[in-house]
C-alpha atoms as a PDB file:
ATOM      1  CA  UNK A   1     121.054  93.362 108.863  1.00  0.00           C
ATOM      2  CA  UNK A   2     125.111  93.584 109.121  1.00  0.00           C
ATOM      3  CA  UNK A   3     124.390  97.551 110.485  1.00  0.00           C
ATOM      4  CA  UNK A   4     122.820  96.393 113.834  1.00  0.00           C
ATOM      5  CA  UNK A   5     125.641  94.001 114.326  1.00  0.00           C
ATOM      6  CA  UNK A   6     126.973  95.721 117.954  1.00  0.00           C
ATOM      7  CA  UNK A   7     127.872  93.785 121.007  1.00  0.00           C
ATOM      8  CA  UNK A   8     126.048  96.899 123.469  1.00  0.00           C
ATOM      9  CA  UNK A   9     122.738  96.209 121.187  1.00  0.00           C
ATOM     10  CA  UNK A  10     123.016  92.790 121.882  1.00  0.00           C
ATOM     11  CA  UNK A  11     123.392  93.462 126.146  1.00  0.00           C
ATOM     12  CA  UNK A  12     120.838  95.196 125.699  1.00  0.00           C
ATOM     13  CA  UNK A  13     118.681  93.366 124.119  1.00  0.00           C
ATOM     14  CA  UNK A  14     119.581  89.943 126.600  1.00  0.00           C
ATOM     15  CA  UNK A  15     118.897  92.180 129.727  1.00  0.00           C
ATOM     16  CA  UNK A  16     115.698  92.623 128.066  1.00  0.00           C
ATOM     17  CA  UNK A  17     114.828  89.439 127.745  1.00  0.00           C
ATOM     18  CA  UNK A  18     114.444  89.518 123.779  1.00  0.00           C
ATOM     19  CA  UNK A  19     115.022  86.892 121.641  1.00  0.00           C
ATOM     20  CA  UNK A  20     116.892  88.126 118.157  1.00  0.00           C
ATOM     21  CA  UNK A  21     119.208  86.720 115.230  1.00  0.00           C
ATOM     22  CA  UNK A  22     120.845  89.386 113.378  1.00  0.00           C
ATOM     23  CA  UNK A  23     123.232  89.237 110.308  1.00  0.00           C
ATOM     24  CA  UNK A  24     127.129  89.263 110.994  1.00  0.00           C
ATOM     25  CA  UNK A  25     129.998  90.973 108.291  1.00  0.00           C
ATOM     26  CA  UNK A  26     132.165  88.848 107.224  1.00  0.00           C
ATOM     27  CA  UNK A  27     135.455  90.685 108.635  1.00  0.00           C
ATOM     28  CA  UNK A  28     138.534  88.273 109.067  1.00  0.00           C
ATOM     29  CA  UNK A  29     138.224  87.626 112.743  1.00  0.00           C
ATOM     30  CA  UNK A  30     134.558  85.926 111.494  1.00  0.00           C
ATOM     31  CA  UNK A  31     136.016  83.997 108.622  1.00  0.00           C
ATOM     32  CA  UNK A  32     138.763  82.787 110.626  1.00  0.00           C
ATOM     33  CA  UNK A  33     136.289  81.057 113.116  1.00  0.00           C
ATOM     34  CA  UNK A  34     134.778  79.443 110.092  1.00  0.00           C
ATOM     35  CA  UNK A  35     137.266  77.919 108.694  1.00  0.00           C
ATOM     36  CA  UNK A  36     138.349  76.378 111.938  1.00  0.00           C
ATOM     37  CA  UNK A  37     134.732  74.633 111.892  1.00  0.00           C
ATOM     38  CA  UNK A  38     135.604  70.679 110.745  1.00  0.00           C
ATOM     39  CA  UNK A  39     133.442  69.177 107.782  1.00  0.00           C
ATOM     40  CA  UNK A  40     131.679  66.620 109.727  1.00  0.00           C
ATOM     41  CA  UNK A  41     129.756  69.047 111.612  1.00  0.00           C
ATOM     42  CA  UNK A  42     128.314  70.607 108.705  1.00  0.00           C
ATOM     43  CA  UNK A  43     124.594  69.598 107.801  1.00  0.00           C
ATOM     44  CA  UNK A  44     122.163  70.295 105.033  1.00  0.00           C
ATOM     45  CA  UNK A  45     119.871  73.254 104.795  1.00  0.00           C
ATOM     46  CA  UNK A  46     116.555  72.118 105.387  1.00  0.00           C
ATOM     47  CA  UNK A  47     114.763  73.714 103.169  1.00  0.00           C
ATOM     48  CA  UNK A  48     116.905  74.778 100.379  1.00  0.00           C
ATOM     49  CA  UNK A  49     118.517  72.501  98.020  1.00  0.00           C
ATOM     50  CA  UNK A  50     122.068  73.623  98.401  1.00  0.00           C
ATOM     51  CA  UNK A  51     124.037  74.813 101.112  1.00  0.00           C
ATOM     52  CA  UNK A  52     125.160  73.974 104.503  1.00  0.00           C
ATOM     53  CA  UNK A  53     124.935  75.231 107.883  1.00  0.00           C
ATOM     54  CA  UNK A  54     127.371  74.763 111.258  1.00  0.00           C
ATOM     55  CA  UNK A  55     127.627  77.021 113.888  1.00  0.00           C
ATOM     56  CA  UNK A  56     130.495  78.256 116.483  1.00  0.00           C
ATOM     57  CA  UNK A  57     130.918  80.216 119.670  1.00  0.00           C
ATOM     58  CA  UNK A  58     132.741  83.489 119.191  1.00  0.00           C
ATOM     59  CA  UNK A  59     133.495  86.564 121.945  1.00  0.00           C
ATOM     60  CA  UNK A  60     133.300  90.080 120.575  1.00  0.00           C
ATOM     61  CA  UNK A  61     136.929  92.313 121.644  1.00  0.00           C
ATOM     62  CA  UNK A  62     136.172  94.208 125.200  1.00  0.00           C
ATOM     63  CA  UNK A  63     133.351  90.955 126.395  1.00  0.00           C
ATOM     64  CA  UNK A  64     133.949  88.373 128.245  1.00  0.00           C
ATOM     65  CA  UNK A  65     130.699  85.793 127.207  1.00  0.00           C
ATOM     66  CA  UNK A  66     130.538  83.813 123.944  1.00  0.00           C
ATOM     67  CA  UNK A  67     127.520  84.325 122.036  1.00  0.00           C
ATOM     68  CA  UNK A  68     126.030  81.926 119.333  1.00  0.00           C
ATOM     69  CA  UNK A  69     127.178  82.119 115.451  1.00  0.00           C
ATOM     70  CA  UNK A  70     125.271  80.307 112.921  1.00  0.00           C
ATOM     71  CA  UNK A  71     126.765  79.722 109.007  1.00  0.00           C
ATOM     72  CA  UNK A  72     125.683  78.751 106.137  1.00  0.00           C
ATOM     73  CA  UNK A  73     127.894  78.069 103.280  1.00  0.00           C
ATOM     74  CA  UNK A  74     126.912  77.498  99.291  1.00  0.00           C
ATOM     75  CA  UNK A  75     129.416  76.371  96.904  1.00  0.00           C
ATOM     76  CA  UNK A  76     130.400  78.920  94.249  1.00  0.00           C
ATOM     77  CA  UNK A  77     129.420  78.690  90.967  1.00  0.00           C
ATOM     78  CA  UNK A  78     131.397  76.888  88.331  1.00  0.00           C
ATOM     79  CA  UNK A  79     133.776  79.688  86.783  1.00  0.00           C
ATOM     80  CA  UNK A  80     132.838  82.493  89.726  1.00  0.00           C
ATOM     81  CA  UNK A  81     135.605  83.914  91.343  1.00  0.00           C
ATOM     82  CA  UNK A  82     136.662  82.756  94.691  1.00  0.00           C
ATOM     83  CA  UNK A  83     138.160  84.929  96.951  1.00  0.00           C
ATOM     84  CA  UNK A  84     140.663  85.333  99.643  1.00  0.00           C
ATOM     85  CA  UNK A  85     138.547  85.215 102.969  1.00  0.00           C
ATOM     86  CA  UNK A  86     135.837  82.484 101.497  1.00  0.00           C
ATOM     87  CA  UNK A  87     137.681  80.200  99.426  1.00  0.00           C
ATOM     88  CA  UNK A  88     135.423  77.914  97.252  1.00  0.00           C
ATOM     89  CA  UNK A  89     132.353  79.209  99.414  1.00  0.00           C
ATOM     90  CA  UNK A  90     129.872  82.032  99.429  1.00  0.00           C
ATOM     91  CA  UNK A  91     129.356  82.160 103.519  1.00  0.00           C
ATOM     92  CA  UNK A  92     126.461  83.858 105.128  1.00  0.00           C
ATOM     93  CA  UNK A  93     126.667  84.127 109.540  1.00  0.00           C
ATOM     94  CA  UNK A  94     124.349  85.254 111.988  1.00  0.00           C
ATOM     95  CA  UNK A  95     124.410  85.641 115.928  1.00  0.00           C
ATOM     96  CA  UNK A  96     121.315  84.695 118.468  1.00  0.00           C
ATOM     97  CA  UNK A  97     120.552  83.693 121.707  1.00  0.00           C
ATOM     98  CA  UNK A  98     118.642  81.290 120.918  1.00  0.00           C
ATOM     99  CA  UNK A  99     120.186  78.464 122.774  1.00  0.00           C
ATOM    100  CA  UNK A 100     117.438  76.216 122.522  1.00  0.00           C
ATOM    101  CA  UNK A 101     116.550  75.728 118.607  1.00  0.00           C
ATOM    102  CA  UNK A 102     118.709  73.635 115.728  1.00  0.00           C
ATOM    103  CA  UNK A 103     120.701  75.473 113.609  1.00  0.00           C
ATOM    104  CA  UNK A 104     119.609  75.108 110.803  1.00  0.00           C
ATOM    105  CA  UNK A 105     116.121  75.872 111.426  1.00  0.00           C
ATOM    106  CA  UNK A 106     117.285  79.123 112.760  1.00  0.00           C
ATOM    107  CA  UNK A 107     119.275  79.841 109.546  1.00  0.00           C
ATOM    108  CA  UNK A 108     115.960  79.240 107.504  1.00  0.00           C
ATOM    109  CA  UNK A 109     113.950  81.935 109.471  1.00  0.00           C
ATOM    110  CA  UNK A 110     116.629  83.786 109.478  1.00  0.00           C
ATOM    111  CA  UNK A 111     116.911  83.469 105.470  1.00  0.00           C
ATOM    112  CA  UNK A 112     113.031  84.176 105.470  1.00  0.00           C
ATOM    113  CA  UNK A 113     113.211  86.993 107.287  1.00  0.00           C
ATOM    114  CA  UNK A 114     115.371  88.856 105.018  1.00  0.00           C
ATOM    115  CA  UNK A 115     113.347  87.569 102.452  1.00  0.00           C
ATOM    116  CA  UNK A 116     110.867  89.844 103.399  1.00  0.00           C
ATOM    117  CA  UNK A 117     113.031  92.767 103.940  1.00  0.00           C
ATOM    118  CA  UNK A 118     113.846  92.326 100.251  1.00  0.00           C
ATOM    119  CA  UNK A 119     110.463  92.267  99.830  1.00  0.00           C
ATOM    120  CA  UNK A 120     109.727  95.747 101.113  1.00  0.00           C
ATOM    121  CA  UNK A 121     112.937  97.071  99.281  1.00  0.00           C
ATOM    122  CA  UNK A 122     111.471  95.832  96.143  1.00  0.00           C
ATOM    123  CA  UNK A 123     108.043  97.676  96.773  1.00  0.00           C
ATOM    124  CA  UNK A 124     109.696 100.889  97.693  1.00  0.00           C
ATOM    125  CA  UNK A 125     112.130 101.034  94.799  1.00  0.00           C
ATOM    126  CA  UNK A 126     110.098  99.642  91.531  1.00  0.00           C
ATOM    127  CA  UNK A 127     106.462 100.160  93.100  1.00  0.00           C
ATOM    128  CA  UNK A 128     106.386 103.637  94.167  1.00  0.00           C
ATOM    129  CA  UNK A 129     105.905 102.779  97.984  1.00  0.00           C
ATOM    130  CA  UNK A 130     108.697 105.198  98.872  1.00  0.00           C
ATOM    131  CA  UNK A 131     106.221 107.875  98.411  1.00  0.00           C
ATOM    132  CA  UNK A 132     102.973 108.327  99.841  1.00  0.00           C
ATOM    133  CA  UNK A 133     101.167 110.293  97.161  1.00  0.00           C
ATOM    134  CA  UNK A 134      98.212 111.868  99.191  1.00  0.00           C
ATOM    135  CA  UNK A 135      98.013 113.631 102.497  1.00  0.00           C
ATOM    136  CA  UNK A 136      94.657 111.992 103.543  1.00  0.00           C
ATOM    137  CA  UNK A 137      94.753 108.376 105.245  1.00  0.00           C
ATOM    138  CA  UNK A 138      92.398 106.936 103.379  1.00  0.00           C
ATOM    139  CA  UNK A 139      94.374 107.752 100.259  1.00  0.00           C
ATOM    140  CA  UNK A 140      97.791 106.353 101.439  1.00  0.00           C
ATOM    141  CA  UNK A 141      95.669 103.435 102.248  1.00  0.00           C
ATOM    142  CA  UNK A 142      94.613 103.067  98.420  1.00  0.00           C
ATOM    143  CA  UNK A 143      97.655 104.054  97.276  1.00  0.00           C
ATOM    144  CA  UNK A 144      99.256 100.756  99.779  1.00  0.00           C
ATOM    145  CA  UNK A 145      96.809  98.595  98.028  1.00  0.00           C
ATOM    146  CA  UNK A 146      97.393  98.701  94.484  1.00  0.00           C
ATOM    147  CA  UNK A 147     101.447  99.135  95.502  1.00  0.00           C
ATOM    148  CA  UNK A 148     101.088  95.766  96.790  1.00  0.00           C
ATOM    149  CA  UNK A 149      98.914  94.184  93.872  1.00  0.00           C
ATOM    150  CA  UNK A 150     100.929  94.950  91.817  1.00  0.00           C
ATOM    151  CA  UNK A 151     103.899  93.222  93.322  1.00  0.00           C
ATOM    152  CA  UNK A 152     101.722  90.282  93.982  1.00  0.00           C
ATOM    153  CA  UNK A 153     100.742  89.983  90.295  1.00  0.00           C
ATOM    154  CA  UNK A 154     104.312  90.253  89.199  1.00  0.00           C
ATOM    155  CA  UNK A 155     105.352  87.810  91.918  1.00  0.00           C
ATOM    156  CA  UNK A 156     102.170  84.639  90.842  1.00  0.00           C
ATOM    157  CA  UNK A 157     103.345  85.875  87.232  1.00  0.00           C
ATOM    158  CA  UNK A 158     106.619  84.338  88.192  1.00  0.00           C
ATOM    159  CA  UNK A 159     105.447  81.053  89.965  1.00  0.00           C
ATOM    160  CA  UNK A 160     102.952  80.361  87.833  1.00  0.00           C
ATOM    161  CA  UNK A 161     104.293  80.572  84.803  1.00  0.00           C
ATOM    162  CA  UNK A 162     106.641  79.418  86.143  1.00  0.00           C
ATOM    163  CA  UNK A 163     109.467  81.898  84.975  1.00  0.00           C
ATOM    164  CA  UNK A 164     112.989  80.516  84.959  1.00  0.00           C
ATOM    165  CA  UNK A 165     115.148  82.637  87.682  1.00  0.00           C
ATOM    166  CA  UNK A 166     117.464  85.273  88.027  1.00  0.00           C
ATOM    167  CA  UNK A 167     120.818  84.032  88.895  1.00  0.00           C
ATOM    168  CA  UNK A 168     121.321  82.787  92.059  1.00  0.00           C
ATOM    169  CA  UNK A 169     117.330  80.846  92.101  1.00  0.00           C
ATOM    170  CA  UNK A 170     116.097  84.291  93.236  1.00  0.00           C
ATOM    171  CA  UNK A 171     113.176  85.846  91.332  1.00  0.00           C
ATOM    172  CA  UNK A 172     113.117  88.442  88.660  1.00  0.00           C
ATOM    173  CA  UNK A 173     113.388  91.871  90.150  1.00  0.00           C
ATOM    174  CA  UNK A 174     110.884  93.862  89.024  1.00  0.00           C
ATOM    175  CA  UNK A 175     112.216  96.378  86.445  1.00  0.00           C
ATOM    176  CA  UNK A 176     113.960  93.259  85.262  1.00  0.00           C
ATOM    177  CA  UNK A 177     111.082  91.165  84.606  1.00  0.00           C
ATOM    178  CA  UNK A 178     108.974  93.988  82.842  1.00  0.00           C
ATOM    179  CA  UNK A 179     111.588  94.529  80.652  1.00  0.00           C
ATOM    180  CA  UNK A 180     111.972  91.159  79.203  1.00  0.00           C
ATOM    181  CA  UNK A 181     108.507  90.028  79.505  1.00  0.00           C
ATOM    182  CA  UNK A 182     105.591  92.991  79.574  1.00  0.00           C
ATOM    183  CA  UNK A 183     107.368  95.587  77.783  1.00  0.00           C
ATOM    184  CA  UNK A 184     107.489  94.731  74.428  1.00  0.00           C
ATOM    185  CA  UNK A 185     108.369  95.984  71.209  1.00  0.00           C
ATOM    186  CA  UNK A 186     105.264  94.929  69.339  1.00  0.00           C
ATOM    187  CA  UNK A 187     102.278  95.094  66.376  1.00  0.00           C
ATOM    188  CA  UNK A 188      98.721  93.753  67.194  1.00  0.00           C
ATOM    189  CA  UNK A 189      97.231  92.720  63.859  1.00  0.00           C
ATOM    190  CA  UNK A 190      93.371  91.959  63.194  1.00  0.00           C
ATOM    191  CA  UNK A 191      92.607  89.873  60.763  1.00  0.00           C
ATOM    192  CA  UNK A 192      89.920  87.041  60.191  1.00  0.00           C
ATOM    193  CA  UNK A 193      88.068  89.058  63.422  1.00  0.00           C
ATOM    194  CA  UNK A 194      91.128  88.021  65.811  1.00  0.00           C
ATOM    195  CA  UNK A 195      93.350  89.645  67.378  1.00  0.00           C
ATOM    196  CA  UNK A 196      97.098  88.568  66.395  1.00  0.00           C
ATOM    197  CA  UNK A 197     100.159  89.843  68.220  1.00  0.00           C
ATOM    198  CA  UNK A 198     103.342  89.783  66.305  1.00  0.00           C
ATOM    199  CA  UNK A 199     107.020  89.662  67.761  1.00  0.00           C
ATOM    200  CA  UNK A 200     109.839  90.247  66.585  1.00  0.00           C
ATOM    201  CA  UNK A 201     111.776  87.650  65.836  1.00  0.00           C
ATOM    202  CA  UNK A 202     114.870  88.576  67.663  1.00  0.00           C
ATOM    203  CA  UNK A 203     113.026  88.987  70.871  1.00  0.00           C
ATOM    204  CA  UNK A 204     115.676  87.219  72.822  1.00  0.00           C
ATOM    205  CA  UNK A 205     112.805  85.590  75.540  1.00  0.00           C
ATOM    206  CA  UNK A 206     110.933  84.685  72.551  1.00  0.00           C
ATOM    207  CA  UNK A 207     110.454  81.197  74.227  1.00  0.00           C
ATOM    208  CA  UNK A 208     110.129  81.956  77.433  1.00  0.00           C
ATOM    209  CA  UNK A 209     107.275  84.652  76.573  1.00  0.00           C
ATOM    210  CA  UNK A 210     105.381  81.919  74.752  1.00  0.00           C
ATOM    211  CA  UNK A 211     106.211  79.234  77.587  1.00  0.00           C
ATOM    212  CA  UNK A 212     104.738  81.461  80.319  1.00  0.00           C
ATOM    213  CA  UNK A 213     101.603  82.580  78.407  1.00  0.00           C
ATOM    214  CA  UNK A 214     100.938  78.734  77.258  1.00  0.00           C
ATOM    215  CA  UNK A 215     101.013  77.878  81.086  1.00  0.00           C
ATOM    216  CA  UNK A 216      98.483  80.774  81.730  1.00  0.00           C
ATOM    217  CA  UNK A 217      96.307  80.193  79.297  1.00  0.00           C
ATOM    218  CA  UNK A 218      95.828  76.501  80.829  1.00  0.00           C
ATOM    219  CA  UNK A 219      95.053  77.452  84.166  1.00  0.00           C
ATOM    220  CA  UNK A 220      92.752  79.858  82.817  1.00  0.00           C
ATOM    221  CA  UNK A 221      90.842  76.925  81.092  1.00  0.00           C
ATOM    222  CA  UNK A 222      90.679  75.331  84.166  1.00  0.00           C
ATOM    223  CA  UNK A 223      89.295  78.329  86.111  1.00  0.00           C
END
């Protein structure tokens, strides 16, 4: 994360002997450096479908090494607003020193990484991990387990039913996705010994809803 980024932490860390990556803010001096990077050393992500990744040497103010900066760089989206510092770009940098892996495989577990940081913020701020509801171990410990089934059954929801994503080819955050998809204004209706659910007809995810539980319903068979 952009808060650890501090040249002593990083001293530290080398003396140490540990091996880190750690997310850079994109302050002027930074975006300066990476515009002064030339296109042919940029190369493709390699295991994303868009962006690119490059890296340059840059010294903090008050040190005298270099230290490695990785980049990665998407395109904006047609019609988003570019800005000052980026340009046509959306840029995201990180330091290491790791000296001895490619680029761009440290920008994917880097990327993977925070992945799971999102992760846990999602399960503390829709799934009620940010409060331990007993006293008693064993209790937390229950309380841990159906936190995290519940995120998992939102999260195979999602890839297989294969959900369209949130902007951005992220998934649906949680309150999002119960909100369009499993809280619903609707009427169950028996009739002919079945069970019928009726929507409304200006559900707006009207065909996404039926997509999804179409999907389910054949893996289900095949169970």
């Amino acid at each position: 994360m952009p808060g650890f980024y501090s040249g002593a932490l990083f001293a530290q860390m080398e003396r140490a002997g540990v091996t880190y990556t750690c997310s850079v803010p994109f302050i002027s001096p930074i975006a300066e450096a990476v515009r002064a990077i030339s296109e042919p050393c940029w190369e493709p992500c390699v295991d994303k479908e868009e962006g690119e990744v490059a890296e340059f040497g840059y010294r903090l103010s008050k040190e005298r090494g270099f230290r490695r900066y990785v980049v990665k760089r998407i395109l904006i989206a047609p019609g988003e607003q570019a800005s000052l510092e980026a340009g046509g770009y959306r840029y995201w940098v990180l330091v290491t020193n790791d000296h001895a892996s490619p680029s761009v495989a440290l920008e994917s577990e880097h990327r993977h990484k925070a992945d799971v940081e999102s992760g846990m913020r999602e399960l503390k701020s829709h799934f009620g991990l940010s409060v331990l509801r007993k006293h008693g171990f064993m209790a937390n410990w229950a309380w841990l387990l159906i936190v995290c089934l519940g995120h998992n059954l939102c999260t195979w929801l999602q890839s297989l039913g294969h959900l369209v994503p949130a902007r951005g080819g992220r998934r649906l955050r949680a309150k999002r996705l119960r909100y369009r998809y499993l809280t619903l204004a609707a009427i169950v209706v028996r009739s002919g010994r079945r069970l019928t659910l009726k929507l409304a007809d200006s559900y707006p995810y009207l065909r996404e809803f039926l997509a999804v539980r179409q999907r389910l319903e054949r893996l289900a068979s095949l169970a």
